[in-house]
PDB file of N, CA and C in Angstrom:
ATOM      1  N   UNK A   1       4.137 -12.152  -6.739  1.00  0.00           N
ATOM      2  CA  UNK A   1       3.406 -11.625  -5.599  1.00  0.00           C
ATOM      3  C   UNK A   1       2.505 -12.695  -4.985  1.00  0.00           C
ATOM      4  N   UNK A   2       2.408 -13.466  -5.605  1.00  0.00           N
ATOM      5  CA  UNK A   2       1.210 -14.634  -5.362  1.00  0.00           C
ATOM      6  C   UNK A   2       1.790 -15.447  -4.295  1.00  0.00           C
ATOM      7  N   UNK A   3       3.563 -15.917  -5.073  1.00  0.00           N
ATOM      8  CA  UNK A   3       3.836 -16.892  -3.866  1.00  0.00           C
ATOM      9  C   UNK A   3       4.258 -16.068  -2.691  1.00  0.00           C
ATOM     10  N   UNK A   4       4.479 -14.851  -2.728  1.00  0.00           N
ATOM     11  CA  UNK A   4       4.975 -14.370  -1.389  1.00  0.00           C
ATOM     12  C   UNK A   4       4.209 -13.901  -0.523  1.00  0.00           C
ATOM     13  N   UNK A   5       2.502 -13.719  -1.434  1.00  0.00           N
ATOM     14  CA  UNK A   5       1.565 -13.497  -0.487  1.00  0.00           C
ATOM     15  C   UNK A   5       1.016 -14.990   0.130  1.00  0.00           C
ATOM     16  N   UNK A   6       1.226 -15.905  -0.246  1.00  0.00           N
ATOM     17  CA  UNK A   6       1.034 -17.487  -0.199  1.00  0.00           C
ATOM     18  C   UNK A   6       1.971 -18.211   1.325  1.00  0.00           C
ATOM     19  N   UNK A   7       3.298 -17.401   0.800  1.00  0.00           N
ATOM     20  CA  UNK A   7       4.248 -17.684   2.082  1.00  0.00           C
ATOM     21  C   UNK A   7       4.246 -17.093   2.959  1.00  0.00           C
ATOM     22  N   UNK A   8       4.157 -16.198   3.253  1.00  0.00           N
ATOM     23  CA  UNK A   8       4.336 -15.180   4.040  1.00  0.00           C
ATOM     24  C   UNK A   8       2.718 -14.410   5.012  1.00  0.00           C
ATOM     25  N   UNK A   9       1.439 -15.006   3.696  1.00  0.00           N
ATOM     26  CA  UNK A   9       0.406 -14.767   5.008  1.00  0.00           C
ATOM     27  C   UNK A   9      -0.698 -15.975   4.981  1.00  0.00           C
ATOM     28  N   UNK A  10      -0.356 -17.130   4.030  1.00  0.00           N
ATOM     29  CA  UNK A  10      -1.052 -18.245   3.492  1.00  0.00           C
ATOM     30  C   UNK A  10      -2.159 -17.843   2.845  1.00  0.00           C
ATOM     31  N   UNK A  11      -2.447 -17.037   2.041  1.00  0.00           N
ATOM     32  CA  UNK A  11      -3.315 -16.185   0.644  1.00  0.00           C
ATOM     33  C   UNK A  11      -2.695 -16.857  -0.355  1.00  0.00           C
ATOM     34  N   UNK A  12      -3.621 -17.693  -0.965  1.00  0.00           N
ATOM     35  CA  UNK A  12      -3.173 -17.811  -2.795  1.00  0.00           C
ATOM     36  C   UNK A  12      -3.746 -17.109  -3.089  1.00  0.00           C
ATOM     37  N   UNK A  13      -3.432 -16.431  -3.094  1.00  0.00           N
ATOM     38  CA  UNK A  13      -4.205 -15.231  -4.033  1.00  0.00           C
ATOM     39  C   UNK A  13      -2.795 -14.050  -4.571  1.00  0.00           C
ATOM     40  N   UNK A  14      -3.266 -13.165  -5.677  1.00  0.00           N
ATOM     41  CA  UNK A  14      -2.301 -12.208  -6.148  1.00  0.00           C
ATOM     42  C   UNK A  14      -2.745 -11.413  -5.273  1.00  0.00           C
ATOM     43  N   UNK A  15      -2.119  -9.893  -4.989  1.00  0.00           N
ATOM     44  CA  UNK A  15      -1.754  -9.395  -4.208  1.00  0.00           C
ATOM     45  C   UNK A  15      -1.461  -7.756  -5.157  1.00  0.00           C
ATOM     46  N   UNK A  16      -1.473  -6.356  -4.901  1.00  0.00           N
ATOM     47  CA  UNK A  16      -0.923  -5.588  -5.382  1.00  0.00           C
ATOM     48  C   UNK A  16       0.054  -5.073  -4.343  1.00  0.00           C
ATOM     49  N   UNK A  17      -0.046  -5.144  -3.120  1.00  0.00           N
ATOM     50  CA  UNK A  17       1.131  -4.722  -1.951  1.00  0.00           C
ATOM     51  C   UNK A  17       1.337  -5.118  -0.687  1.00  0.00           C
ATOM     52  N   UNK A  18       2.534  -5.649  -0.381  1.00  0.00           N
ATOM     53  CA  UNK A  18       3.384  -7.111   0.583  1.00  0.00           C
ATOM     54  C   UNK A  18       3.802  -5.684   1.377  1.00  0.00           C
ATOM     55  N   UNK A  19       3.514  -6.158   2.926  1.00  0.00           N
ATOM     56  CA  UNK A  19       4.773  -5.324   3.603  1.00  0.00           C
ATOM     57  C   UNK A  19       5.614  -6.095   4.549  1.00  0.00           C
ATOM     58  N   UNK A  20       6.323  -6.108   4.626  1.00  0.00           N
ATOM     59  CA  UNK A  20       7.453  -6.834   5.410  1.00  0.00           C
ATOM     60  C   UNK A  20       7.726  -5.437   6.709  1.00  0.00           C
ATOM     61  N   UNK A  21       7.845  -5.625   8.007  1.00  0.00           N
ATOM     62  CA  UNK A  21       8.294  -5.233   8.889  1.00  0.00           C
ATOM     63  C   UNK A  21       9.522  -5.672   9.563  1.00  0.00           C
ATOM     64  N   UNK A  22      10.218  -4.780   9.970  1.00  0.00           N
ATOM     65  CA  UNK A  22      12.071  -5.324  10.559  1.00  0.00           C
ATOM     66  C   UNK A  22      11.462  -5.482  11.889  1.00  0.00           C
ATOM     67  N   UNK A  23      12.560  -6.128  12.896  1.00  0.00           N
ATOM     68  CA  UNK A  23      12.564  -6.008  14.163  1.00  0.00           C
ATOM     69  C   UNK A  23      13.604  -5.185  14.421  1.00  0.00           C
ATOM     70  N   UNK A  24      14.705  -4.635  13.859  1.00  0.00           N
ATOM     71  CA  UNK A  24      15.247  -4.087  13.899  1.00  0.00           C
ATOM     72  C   UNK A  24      15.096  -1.862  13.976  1.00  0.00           C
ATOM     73  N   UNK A  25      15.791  -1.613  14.730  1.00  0.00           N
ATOM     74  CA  UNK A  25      15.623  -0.122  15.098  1.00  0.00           C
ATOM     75  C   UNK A  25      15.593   0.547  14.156  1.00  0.00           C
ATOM     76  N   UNK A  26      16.472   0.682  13.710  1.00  0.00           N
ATOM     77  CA  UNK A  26      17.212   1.701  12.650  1.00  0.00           C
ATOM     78  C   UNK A  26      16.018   1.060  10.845  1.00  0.00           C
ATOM     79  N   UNK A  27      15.248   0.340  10.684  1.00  0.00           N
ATOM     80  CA  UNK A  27      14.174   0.054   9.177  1.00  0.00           C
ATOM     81  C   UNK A  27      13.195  -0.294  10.158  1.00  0.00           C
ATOM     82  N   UNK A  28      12.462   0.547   8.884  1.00  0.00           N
ATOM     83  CA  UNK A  28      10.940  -0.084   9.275  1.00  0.00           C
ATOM     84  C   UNK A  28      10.648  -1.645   8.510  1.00  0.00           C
ATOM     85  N   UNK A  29      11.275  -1.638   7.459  1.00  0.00           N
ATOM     86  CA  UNK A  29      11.237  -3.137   6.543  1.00  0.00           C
ATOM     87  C   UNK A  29      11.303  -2.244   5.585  1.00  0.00           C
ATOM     88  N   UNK A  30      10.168  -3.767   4.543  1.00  0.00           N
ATOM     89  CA  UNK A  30       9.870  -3.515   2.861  1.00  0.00           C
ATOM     90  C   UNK A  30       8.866  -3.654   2.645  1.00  0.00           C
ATOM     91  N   UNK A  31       8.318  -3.011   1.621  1.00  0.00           N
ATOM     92  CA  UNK A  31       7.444  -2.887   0.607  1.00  0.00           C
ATOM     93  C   UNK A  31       7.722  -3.152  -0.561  1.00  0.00           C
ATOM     94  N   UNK A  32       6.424  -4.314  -0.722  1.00  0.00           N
ATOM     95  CA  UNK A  32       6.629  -5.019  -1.785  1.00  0.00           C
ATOM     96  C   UNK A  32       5.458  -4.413  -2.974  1.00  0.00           C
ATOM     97  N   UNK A  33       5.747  -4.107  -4.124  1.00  0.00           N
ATOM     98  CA  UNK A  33       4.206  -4.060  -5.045  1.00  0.00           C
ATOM     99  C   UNK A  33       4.653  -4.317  -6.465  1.00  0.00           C
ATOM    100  N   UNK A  34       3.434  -4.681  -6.810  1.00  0.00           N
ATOM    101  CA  UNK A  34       3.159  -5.549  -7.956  1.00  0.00           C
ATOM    102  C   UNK A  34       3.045  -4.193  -8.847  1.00  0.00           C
ATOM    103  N   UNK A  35       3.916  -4.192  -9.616  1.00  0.00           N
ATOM    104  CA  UNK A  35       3.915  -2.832 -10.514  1.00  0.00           C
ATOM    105  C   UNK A  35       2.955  -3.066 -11.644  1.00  0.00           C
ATOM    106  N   UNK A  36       2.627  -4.381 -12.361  1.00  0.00           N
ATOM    107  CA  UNK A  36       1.735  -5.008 -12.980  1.00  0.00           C
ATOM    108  C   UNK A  36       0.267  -4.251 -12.647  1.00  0.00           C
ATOM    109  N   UNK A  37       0.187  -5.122 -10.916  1.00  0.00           N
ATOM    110  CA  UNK A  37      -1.053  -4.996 -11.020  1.00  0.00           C
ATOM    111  C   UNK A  37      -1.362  -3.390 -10.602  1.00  0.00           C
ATOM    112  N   UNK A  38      -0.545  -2.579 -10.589  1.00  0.00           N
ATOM    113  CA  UNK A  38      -0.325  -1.492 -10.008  1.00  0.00           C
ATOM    114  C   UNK A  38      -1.047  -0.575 -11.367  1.00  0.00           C
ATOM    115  N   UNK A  39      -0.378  -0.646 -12.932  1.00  0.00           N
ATOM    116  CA  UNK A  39      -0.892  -0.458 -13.858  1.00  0.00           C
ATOM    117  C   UNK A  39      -2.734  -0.547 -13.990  1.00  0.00           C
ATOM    118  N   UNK A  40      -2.890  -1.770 -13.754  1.00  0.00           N
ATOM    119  CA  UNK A  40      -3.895  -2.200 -14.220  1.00  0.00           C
ATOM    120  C   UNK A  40      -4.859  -1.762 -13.166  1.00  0.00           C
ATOM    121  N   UNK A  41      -4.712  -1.702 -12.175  1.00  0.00           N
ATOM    122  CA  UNK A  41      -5.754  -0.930 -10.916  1.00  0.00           C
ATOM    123  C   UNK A  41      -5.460   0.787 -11.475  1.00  0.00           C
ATOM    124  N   UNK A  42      -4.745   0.863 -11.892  1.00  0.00           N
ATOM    125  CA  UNK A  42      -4.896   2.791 -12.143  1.00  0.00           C
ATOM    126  C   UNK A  42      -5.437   2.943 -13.498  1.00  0.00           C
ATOM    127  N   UNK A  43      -5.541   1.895 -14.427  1.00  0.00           N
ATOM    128  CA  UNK A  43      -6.764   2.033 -15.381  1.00  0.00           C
ATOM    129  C   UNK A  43      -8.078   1.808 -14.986  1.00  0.00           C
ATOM    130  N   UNK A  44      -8.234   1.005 -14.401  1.00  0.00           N
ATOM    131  CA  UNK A  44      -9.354   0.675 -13.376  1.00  0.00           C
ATOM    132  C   UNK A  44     -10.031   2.024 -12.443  1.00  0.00           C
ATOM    133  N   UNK A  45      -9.309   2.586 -12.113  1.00  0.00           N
ATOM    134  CA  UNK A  45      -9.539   3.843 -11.280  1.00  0.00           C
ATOM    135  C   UNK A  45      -9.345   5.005 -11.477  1.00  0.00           C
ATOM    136  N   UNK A  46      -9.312   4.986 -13.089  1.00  0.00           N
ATOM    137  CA  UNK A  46      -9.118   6.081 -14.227  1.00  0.00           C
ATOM    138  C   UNK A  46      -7.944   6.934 -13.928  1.00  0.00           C
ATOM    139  N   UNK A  47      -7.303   7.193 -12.901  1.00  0.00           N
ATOM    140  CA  UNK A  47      -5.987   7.746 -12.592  1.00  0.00           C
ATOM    141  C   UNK A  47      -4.839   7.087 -13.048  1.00  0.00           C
ATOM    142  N   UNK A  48      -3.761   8.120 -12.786  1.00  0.00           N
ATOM    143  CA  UNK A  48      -2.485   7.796 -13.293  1.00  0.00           C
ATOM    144  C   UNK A  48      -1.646   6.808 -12.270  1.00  0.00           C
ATOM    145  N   UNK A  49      -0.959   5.957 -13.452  1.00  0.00           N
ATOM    146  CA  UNK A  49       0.002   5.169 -12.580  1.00  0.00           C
ATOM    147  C   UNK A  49       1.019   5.993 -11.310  1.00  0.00           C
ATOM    148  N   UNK A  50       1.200   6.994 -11.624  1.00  0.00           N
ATOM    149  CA  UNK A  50       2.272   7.092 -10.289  1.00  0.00           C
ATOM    150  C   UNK A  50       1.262   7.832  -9.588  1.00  0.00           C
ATOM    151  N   UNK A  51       0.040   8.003  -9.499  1.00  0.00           N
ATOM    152  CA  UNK A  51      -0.991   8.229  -8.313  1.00  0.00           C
ATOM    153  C   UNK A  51      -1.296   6.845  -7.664  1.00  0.00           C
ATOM    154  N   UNK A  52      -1.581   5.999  -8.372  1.00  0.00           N
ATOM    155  CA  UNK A  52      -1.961   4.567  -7.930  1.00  0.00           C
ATOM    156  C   UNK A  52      -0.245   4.006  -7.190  1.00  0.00           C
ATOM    157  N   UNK A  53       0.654   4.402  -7.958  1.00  0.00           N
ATOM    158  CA  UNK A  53       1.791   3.923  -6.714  1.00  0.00           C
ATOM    159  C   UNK A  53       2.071   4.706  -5.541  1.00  0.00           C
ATOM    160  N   UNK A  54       1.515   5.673  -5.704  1.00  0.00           N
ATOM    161  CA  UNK A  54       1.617   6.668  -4.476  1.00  0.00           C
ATOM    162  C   UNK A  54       0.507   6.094  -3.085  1.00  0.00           C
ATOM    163  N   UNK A  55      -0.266   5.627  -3.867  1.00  0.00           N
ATOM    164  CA  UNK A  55      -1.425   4.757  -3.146  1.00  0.00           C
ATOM    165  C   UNK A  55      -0.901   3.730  -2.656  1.00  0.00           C
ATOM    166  N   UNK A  56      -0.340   2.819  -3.340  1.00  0.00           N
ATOM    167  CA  UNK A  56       0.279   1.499  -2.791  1.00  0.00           C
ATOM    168  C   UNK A  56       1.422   1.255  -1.925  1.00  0.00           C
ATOM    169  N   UNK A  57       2.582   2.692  -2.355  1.00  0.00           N
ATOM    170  CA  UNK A  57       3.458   3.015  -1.649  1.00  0.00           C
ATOM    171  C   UNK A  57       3.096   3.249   0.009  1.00  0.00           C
ATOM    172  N   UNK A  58       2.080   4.173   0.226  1.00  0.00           N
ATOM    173  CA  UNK A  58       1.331   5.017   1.382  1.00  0.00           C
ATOM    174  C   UNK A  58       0.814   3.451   1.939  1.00  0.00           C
ATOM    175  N   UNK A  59      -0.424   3.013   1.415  1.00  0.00           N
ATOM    176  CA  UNK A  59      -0.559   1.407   2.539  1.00  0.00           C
ATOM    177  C   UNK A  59       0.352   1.093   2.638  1.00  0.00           C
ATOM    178  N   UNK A  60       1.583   0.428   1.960  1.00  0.00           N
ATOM    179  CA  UNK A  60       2.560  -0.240   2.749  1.00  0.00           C
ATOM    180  C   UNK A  60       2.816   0.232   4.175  1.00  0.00           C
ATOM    181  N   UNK A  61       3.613   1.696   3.724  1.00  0.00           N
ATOM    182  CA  UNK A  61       3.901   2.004   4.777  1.00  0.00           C
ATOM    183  C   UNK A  61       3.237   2.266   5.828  1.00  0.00           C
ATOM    184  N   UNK A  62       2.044   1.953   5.750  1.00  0.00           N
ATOM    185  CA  UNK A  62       0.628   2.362   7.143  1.00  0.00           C
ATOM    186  C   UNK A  62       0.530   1.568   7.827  1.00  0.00           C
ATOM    187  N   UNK A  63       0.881   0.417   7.071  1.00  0.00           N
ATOM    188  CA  UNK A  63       1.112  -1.521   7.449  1.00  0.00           C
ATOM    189  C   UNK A  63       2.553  -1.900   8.440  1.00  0.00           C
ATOM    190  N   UNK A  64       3.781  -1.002   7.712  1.00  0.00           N
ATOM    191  CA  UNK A  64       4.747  -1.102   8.763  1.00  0.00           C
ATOM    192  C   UNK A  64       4.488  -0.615  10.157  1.00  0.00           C
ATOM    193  N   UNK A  65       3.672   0.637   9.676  1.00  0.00           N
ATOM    194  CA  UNK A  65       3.385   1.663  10.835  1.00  0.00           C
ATOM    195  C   UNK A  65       2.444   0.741  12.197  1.00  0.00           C
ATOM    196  N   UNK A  66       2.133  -0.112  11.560  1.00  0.00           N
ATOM    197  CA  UNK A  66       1.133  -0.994  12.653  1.00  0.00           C
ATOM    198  C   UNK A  66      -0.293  -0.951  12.295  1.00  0.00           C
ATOM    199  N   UNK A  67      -0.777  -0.477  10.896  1.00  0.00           N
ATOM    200  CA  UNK A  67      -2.185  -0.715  10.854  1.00  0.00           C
ATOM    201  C   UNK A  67      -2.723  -1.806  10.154  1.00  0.00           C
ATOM    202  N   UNK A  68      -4.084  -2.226   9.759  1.00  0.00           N
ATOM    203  CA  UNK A  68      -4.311  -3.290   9.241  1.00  0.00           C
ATOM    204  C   UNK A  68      -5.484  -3.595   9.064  1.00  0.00           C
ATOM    205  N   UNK A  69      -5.736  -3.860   7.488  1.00  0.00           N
ATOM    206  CA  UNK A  69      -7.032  -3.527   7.266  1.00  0.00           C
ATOM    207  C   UNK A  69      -7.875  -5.005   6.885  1.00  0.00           C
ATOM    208  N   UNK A  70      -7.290  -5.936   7.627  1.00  0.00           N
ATOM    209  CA  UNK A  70      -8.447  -6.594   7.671  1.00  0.00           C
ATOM    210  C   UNK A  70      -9.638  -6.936   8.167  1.00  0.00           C
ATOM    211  N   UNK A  71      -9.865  -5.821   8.527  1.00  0.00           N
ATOM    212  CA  UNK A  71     -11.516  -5.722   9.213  1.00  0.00           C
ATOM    213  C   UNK A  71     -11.814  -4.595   8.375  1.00  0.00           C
ATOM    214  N   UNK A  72     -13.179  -3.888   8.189  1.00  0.00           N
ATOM    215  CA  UNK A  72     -14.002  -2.971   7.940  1.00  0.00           C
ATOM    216  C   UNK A  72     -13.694  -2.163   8.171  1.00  0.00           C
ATOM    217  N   UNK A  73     -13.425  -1.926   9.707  1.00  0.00           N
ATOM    218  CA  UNK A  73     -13.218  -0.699  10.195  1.00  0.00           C
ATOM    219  C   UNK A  73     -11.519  -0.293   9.972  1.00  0.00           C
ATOM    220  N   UNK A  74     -10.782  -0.743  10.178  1.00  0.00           N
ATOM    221  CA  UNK A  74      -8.989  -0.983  10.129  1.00  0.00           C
ATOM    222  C   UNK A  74      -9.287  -0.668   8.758  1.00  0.00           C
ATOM    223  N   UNK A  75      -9.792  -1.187   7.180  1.00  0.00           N
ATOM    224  CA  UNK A  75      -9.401  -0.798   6.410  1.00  0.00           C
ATOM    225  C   UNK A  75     -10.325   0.669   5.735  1.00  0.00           C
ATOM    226  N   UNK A  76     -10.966   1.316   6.685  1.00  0.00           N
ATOM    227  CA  UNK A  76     -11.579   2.458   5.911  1.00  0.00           C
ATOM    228  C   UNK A  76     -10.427   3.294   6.946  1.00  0.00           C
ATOM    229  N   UNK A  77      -9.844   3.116   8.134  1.00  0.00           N
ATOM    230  CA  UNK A  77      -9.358   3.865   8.235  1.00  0.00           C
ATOM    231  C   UNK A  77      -8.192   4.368   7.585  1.00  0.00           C
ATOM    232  N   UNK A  78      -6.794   2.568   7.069  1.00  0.00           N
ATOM    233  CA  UNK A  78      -6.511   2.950   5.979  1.00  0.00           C
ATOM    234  C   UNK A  78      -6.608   3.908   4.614  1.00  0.00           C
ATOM    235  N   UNK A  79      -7.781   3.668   4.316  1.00  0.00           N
ATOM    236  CA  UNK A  79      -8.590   4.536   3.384  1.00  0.00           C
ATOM    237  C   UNK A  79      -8.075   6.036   3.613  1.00  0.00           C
ATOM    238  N   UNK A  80      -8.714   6.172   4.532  1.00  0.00           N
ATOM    239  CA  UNK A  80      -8.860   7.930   5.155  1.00  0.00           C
ATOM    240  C   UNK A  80      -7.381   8.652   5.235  1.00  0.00           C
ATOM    241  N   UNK A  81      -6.790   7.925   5.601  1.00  0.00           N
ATOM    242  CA  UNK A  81      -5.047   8.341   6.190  1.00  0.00           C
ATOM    243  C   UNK A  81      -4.371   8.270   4.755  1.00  0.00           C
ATOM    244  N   UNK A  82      -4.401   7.217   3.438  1.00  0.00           N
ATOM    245  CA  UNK A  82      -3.917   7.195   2.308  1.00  0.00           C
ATOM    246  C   UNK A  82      -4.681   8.639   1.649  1.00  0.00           C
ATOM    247  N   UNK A  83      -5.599   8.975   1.793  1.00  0.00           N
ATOM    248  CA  UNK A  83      -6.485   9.845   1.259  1.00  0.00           C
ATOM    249  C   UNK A  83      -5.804  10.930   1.801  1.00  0.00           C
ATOM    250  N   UNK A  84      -5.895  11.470   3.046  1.00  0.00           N
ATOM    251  CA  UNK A  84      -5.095  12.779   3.560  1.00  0.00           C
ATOM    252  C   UNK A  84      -3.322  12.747   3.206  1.00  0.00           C
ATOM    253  N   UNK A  85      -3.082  11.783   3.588  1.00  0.00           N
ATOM    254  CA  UNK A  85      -1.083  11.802   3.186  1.00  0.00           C
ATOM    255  C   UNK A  85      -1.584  12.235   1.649  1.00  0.00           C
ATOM    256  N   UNK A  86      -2.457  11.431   0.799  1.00  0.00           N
ATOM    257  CA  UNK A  86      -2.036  11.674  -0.852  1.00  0.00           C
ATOM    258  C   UNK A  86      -2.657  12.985  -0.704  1.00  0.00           C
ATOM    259  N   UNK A  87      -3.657  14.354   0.001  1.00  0.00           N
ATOM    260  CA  UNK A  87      -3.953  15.361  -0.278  1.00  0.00           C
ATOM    261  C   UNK A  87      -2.854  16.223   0.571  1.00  0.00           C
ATOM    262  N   UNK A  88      -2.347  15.983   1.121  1.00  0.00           N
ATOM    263  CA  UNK A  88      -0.973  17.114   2.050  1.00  0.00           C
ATOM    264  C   UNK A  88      -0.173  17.008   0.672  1.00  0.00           C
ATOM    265  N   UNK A  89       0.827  15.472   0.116  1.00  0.00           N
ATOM    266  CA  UNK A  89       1.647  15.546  -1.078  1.00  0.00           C
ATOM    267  C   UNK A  89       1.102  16.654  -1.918  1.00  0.00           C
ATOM    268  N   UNK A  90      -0.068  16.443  -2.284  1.00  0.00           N
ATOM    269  CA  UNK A  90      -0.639  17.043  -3.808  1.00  0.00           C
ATOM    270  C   UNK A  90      -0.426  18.445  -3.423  1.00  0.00           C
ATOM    271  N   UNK A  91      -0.840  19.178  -2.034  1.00  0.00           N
ATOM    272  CA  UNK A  91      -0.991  20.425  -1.862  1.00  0.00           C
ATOM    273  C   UNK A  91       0.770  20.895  -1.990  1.00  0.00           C
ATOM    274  N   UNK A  92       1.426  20.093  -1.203  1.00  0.00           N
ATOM    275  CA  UNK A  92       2.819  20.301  -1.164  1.00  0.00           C
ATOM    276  C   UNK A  92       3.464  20.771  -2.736  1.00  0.00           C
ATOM    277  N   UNK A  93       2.833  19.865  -3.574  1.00  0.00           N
ATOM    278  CA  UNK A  93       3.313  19.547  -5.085  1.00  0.00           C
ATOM    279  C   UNK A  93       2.649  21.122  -6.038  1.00  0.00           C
ATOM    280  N   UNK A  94       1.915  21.834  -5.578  1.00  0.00           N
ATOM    281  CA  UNK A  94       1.425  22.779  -5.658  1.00  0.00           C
ATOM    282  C   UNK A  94       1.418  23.983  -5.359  1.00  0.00           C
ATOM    283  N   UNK A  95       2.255  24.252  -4.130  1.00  0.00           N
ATOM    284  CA  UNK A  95       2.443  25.302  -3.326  1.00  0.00           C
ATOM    285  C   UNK A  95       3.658  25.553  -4.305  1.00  0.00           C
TER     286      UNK A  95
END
């Protein structure tokens, strides 16, 4: 994840989720995540791993969608929108 966050946005740095966008009609792209660090942030955040990929899964795709949280504001809105998609799933998962 390091070198592809390295190549692809010039970050040495590790990374828990890459999104790649198509130009193409028919894909939005890929999503990339570090299943590693994916683990280790959902011990970190006392939740379960496939909540924390549900998390990482959801930014990607917010990122294809055109958002972007490198500002303050861009990433609380992130925030907010991962937060409601993961509370519609949960209610869905419940009903």
């Amino acid at each position: 994840m390091q070198e592809l966050n390295r190549r692809y946005r010039g970050k040495d740095a590790p990374t828990d989720v890459l999104a790649f966008p198509y130009e193409e009609e028919d894909l939005w792209g890929e999503v990339v995540i570090s299943l590693d660090t994916c683990r280790r942030q959902a011990e970190e955040m006392g939740h379960s791993f496939e909540r924390e990929l549900s998390i990482l899964i959801i930014h990607g795709v917010l990122h294809l969608l055109g958002y972007d949280d490198e500002t303050e504001e861009g990433w609380r809105e992130m925030v907010r929108l991962q937060e409601e998609v993961l509370r519609r799933l949960e209610d869905e998962e419940e009903a």
